[in-house]
PDB file of N, CA and C in Angstrom:
ATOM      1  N   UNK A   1       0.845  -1.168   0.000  1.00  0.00           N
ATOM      2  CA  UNK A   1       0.000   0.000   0.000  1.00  0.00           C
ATOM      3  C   UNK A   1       0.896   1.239   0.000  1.00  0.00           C
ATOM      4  N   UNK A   2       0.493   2.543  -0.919  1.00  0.00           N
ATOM      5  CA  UNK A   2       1.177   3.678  -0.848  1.00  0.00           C
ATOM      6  C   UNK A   2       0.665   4.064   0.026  1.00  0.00           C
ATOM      7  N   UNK A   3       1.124   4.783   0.564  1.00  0.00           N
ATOM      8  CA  UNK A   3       0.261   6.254   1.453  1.00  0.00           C
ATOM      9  C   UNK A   3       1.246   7.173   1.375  1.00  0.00           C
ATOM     10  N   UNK A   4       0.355   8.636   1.322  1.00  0.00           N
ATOM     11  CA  UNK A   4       1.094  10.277   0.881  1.00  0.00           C
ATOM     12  C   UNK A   4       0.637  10.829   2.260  1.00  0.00           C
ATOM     13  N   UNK A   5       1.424  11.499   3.194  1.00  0.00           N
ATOM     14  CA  UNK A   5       1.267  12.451   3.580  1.00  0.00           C
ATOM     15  C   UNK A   5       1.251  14.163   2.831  1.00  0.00           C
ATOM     16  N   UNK A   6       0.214  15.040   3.057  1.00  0.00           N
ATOM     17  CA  UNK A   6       0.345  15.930   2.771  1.00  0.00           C
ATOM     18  C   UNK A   6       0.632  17.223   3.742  1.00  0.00           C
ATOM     19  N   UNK A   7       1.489  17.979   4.299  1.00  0.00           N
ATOM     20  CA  UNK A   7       2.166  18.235   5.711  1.00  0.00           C
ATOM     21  C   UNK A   7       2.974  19.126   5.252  1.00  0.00           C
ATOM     22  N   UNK A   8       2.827  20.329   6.661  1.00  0.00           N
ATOM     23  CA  UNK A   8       4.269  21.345   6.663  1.00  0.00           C
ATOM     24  C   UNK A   8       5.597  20.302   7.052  1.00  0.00           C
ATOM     25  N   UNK A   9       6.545  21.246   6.772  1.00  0.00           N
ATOM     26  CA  UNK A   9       8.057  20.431   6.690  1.00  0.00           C
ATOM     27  C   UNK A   9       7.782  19.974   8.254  1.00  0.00           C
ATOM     28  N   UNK A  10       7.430  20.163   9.532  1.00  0.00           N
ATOM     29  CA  UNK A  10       7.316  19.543  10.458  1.00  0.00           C
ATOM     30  C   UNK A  10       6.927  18.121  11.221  1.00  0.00           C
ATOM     31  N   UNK A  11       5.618  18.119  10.191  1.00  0.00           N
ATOM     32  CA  UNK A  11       5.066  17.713  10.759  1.00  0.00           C
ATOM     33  C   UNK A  11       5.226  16.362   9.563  1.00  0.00           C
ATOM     34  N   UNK A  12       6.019  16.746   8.427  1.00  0.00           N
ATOM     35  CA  UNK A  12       5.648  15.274   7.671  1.00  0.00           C
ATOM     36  C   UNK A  12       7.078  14.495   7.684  1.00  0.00           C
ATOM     37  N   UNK A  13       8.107  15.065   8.420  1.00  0.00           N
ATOM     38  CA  UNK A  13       9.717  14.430   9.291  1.00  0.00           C
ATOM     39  C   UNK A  13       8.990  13.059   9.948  1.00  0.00           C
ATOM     40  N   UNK A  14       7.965  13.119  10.913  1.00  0.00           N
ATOM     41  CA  UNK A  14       7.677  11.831  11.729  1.00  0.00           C
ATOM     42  C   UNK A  14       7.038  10.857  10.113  1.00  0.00           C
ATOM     43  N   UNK A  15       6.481  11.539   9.682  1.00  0.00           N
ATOM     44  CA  UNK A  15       5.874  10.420   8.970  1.00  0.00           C
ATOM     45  C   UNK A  15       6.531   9.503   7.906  1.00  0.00           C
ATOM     46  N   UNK A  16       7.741  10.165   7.241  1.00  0.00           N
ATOM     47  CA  UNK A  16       8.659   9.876   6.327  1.00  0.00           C
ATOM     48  C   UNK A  16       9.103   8.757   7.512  1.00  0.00           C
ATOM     49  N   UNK A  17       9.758   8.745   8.740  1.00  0.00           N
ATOM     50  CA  UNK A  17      10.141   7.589   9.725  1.00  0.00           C
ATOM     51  C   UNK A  17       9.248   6.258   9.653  1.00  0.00           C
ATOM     52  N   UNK A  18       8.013   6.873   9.391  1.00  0.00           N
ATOM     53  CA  UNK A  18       7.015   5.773   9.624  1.00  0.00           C
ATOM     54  C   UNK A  18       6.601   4.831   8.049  1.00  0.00           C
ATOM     55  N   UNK A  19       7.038   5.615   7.103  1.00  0.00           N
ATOM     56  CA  UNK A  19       7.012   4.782   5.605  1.00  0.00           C
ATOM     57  C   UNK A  19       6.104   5.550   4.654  1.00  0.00           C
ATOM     58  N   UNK A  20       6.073   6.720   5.335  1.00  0.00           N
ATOM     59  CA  UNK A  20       5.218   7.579   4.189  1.00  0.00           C
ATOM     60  C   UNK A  20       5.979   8.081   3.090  1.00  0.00           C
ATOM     61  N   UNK A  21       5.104   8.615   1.806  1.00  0.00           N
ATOM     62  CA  UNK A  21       5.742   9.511   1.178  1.00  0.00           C
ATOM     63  C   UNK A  21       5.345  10.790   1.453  1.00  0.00           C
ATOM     64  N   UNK A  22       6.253  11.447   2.232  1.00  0.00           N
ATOM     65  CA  UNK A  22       5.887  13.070   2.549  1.00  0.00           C
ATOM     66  C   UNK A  22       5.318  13.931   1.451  1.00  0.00           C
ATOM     67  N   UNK A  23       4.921  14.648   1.132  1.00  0.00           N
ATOM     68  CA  UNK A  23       4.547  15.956   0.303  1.00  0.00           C
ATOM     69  C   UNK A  23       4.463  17.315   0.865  1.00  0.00           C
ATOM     70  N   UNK A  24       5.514  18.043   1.236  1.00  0.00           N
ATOM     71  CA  UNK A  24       5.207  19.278   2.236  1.00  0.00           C
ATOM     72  C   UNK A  24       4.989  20.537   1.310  1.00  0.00           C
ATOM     73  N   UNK A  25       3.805  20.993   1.858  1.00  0.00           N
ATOM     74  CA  UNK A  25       2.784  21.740   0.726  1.00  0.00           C
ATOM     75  C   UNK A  25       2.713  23.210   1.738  1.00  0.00           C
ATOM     76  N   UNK A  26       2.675  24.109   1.092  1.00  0.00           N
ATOM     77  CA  UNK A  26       2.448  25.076   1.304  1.00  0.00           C
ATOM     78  C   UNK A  26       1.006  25.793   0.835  1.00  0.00           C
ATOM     79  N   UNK A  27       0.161  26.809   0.867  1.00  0.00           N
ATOM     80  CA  UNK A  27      -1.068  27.151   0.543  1.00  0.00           C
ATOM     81  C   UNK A  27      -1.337  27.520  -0.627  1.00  0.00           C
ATOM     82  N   UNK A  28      -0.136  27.707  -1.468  1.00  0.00           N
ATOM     83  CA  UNK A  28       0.234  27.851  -2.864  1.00  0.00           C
ATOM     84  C   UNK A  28      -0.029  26.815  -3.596  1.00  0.00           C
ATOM     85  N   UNK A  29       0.704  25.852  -2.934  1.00  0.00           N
ATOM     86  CA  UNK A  29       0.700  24.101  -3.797  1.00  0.00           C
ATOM     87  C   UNK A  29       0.008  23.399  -3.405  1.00  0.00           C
ATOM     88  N   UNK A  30      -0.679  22.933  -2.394  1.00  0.00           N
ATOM     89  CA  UNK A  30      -1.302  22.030  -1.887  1.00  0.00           C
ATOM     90  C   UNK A  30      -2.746  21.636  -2.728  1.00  0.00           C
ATOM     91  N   UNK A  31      -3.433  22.301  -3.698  1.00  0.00           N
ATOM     92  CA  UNK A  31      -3.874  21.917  -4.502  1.00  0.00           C
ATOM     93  C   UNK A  31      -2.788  20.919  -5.631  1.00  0.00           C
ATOM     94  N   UNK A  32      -1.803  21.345  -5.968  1.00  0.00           N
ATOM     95  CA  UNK A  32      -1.229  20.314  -6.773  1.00  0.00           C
ATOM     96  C   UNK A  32      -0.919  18.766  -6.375  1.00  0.00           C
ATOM     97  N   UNK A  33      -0.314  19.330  -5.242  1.00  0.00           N
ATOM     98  CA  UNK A  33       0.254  17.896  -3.940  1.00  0.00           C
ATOM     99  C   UNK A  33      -1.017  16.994  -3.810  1.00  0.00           C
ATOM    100  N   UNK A  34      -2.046  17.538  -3.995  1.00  0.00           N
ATOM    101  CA  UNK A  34      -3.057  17.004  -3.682  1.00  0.00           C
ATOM    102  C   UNK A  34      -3.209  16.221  -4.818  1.00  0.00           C
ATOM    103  N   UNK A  35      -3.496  16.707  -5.854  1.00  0.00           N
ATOM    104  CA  UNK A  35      -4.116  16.198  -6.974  1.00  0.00           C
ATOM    105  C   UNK A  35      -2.994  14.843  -7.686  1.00  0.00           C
ATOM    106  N   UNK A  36      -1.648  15.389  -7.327  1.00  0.00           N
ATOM    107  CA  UNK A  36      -0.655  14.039  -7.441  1.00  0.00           C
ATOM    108  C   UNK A  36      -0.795  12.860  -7.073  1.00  0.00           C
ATOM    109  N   UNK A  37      -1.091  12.827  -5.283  1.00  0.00           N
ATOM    110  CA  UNK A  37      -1.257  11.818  -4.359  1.00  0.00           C
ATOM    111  C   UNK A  37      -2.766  11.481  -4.979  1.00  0.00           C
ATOM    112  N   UNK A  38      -3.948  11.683  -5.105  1.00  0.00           N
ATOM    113  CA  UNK A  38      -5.141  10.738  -5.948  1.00  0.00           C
ATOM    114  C   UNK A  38      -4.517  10.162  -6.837  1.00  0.00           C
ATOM    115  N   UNK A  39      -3.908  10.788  -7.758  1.00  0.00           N
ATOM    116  CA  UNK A  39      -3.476   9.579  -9.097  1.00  0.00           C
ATOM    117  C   UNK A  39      -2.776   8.633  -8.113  1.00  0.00           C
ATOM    118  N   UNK A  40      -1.494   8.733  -7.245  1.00  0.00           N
ATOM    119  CA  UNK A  40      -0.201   7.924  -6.699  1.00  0.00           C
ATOM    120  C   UNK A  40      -0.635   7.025  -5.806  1.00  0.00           C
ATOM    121  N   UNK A  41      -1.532   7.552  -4.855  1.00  0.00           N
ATOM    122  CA  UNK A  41      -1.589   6.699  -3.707  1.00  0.00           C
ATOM    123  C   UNK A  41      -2.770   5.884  -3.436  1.00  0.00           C
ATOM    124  N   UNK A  42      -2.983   4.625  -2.248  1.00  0.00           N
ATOM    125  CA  UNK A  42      -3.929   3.929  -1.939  1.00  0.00           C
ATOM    126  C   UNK A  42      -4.240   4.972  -0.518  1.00  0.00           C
ATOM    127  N   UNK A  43      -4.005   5.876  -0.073  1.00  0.00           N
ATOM    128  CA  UNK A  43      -4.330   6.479   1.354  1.00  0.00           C
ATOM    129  C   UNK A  43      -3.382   7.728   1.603  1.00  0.00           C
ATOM    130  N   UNK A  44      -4.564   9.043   1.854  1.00  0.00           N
ATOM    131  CA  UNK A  44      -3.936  10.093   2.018  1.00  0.00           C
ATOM    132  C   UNK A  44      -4.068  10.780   3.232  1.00  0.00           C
ATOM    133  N   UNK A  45      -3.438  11.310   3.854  1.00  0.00           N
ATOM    134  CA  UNK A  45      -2.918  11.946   5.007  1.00  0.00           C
ATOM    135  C   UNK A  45      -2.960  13.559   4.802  1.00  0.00           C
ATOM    136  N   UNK A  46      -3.853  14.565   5.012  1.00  0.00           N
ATOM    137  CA  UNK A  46      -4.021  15.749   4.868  1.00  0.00           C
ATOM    138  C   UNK A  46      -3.990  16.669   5.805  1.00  0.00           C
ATOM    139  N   UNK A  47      -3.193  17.218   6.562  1.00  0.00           N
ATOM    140  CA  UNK A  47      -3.202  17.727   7.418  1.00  0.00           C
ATOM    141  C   UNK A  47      -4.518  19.202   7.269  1.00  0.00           C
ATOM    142  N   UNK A  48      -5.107  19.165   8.540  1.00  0.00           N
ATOM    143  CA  UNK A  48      -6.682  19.943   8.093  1.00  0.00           C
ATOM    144  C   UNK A  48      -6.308  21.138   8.076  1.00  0.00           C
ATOM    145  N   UNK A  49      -5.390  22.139   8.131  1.00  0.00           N
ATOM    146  CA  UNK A  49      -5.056  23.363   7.869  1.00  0.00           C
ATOM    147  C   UNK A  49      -4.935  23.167   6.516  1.00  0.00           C
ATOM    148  N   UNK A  50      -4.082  22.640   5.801  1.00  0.00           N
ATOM    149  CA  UNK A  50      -4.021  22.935   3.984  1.00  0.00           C
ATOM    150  C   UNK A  50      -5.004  22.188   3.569  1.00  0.00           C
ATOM    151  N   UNK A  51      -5.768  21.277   4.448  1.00  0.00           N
ATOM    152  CA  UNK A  51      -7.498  20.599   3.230  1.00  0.00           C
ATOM    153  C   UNK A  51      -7.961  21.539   2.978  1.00  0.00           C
ATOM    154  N   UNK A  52      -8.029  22.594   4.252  1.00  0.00           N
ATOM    155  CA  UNK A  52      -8.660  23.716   4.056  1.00  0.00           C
ATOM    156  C   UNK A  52      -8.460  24.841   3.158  1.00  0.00           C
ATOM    157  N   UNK A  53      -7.328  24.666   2.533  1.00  0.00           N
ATOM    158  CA  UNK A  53      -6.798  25.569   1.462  1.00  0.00           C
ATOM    159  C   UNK A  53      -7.127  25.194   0.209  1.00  0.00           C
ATOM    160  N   UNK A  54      -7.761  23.831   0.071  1.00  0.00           N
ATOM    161  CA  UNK A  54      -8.623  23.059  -1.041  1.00  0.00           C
ATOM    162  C   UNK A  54      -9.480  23.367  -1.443  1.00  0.00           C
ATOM    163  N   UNK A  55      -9.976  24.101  -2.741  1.00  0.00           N
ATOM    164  CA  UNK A  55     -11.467  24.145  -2.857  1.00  0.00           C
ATOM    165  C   UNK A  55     -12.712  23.362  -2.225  1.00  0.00           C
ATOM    166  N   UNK A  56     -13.594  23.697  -1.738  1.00  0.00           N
ATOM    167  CA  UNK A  56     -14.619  22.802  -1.154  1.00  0.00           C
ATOM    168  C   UNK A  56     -15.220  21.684  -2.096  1.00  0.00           C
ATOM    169  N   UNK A  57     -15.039  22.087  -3.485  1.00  0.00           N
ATOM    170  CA  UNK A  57     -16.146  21.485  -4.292  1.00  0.00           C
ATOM    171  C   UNK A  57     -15.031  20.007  -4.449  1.00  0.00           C
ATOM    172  N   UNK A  58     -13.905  20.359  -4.520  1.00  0.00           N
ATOM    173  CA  UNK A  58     -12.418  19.557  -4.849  1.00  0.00           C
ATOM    174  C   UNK A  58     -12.395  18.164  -3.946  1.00  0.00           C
ATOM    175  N   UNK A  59     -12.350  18.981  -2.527  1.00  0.00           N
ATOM    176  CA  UNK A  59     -12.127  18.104  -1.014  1.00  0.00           C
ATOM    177  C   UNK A  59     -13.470  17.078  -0.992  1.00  0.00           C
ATOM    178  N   UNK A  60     -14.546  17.776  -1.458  1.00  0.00           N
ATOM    179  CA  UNK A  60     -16.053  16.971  -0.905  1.00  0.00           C
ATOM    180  C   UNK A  60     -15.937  16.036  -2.314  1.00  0.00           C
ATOM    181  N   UNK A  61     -15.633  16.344  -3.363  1.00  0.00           N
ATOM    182  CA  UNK A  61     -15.430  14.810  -4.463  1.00  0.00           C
ATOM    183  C   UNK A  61     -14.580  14.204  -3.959  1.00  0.00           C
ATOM    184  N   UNK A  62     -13.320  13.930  -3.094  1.00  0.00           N
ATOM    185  CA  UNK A  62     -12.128  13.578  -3.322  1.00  0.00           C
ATOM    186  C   UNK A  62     -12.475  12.407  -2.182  1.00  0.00           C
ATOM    187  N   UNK A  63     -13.404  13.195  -1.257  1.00  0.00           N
ATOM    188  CA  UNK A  63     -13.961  12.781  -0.310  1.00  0.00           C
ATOM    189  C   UNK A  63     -15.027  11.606  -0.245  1.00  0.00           C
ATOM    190  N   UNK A  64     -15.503  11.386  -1.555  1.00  0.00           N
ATOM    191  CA  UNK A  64     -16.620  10.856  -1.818  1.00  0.00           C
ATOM    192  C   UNK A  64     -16.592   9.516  -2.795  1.00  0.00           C
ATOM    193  N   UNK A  65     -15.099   9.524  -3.488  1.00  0.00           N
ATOM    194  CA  UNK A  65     -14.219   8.510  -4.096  1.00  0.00           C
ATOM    195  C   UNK A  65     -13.840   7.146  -3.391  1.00  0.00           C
ATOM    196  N   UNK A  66     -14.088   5.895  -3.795  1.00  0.00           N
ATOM    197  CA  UNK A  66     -13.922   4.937  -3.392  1.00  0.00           C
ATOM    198  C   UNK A  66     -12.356   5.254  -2.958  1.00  0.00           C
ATOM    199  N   UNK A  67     -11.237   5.134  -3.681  1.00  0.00           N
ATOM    200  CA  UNK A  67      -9.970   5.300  -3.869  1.00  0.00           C
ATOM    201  C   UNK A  67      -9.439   6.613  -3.912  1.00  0.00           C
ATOM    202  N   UNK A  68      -8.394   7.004  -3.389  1.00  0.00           N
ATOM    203  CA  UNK A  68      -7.975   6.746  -2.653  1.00  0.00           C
ATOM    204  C   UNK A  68      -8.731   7.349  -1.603  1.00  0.00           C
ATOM    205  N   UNK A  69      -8.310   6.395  -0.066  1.00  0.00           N
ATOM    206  CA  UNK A  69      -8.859   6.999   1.305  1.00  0.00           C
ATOM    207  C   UNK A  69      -8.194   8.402   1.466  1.00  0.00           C
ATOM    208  N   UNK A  70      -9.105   9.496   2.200  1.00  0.00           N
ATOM    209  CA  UNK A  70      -8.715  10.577   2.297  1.00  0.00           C
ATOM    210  C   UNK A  70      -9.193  10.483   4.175  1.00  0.00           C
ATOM    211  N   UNK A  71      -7.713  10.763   4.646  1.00  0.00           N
ATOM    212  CA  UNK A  71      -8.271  11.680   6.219  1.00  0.00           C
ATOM    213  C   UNK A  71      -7.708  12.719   6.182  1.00  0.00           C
ATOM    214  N   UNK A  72      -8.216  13.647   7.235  1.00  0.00           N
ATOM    215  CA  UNK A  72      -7.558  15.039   8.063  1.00  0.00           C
ATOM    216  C   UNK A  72      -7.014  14.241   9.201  1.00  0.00           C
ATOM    217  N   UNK A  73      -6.368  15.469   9.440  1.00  0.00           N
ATOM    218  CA  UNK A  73      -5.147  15.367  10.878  1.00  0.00           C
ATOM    219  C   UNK A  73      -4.641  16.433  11.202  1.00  0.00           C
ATOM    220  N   UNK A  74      -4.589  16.833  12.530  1.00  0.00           N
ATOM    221  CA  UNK A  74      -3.735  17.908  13.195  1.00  0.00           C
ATOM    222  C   UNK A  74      -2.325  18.144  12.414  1.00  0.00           C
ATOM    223  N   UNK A  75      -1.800  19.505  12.479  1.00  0.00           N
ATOM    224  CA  UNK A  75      -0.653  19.456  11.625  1.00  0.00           C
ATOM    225  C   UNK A  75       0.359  19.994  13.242  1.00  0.00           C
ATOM    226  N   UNK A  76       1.716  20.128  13.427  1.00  0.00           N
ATOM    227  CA  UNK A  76       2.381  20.292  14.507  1.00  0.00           C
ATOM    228  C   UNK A  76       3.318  21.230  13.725  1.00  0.00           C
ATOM    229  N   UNK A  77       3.739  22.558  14.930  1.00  0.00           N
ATOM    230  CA  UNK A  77       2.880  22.791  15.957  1.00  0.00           C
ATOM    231  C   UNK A  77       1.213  23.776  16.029  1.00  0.00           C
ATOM    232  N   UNK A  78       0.768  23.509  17.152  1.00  0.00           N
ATOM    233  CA  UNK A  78      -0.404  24.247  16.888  1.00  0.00           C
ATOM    234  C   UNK A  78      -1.120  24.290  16.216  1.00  0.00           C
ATOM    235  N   UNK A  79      -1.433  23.538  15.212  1.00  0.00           N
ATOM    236  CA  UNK A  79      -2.442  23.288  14.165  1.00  0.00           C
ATOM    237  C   UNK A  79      -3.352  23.327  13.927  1.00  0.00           C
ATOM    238  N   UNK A  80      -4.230  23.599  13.311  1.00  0.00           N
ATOM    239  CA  UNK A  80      -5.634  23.232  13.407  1.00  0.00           C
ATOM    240  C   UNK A  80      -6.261  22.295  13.314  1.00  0.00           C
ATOM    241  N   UNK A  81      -7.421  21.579  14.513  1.00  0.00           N
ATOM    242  CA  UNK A  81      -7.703  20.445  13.973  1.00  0.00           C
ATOM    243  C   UNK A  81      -8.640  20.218  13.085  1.00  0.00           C
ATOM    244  N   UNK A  82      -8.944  18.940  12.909  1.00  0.00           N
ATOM    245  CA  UNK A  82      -9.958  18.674  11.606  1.00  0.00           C
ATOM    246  C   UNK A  82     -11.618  19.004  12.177  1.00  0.00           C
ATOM    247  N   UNK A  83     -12.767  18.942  11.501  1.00  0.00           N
ATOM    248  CA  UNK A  83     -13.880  18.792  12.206  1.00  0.00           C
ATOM    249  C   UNK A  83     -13.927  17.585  12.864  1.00  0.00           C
ATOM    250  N   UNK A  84     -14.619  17.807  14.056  1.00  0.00           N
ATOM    251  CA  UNK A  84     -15.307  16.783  14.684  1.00  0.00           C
ATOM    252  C   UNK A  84     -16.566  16.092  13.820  1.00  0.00           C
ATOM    253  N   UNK A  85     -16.507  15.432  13.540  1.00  0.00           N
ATOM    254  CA  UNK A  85     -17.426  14.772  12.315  1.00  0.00           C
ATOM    255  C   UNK A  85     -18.997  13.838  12.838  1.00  0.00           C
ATOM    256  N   UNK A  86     -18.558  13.515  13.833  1.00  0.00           N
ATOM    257  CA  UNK A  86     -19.595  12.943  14.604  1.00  0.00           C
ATOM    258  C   UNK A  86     -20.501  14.342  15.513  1.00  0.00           C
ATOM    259  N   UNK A  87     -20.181  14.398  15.852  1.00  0.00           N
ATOM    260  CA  UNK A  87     -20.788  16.121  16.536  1.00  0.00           C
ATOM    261  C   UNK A  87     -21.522  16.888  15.764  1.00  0.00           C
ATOM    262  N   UNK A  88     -20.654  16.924  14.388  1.00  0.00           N
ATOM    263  CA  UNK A  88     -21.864  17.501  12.854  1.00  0.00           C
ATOM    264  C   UNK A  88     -22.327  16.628  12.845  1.00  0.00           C
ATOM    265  N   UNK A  89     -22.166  15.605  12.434  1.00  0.00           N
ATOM    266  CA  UNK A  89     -23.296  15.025  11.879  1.00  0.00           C
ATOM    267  C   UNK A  89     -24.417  14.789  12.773  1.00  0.00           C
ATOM    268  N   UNK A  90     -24.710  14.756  14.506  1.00  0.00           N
ATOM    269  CA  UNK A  90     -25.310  14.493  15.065  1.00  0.00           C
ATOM    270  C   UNK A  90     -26.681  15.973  15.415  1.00  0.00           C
ATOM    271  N   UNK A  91     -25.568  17.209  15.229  1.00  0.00           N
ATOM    272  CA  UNK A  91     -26.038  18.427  15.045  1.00  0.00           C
ATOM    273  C   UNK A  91     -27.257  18.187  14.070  1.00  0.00           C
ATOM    274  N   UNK A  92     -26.923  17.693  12.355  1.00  0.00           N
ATOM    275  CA  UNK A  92     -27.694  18.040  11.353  1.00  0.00           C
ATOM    276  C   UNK A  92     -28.564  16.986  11.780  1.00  0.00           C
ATOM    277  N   UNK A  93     -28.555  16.104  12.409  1.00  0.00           N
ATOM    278  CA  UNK A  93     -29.652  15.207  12.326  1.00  0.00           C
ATOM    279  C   UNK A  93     -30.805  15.792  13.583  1.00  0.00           C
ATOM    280  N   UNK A  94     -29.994  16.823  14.349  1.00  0.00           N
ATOM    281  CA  UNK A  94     -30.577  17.075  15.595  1.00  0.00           C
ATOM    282  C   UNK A  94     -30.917  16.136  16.401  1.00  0.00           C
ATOM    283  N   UNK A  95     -29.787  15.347  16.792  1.00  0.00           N
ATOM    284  CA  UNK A  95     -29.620  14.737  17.985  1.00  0.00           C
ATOM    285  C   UNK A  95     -28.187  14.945  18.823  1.00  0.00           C
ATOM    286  N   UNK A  96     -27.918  15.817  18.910  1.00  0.00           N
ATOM    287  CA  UNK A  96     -26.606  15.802  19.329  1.00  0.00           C
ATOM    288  C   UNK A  96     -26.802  16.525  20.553  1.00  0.00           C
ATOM    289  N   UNK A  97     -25.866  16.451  21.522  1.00  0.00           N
ATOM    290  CA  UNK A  97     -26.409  17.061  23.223  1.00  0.00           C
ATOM    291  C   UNK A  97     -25.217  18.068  23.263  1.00  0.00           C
TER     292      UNK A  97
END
């Protein structure tokens, strides 16, 4: 299995250790980095500060693709995290406490 991290130079050092292929993207590129890793990889790693630099219409297809798996993740340091996804979704259904 491939897997791409997509990550500031910080935060994608641990992952290159762990057998990733890094991609450290800036808010400039990270649409490209992005669009590489769908053709390249079986599983992508997006840190949720630059998903967010993704067009919405881009992220929610990419999102919606059998192949490759797409998550968010905290980026280090200080990062932003991803949505809580269960919490929305419990919101829109109006059951959430």
């Amino acid at each position: 299995m491939r897997w791409v991290v997509i990550a500031d130079e910080l935060s994608a050092v641990g992952w290159r250790l762990a057998g990733a292929q890094p991609l450290i993207a800036a808010a400039d590129s990270v649409q490209a980095h992005f669009t590489q890793a769908q053709r390249d990889a079986d599983l992508i790693l997006i840190t949720a500060d630059l998903a967010r630099q993704l067009p919405q219409d881009v992220l929610d297809a990419a999102l919606l693709e059998e192949k490759p798996l797409i998550a968010m993740m905290a980026a280090l340091p200080n990062g932003g995290e991803p949505a809580d996804l269960a919490r929305k979704a419990g919101r829109v259904l109006g059951i959430a406490v």
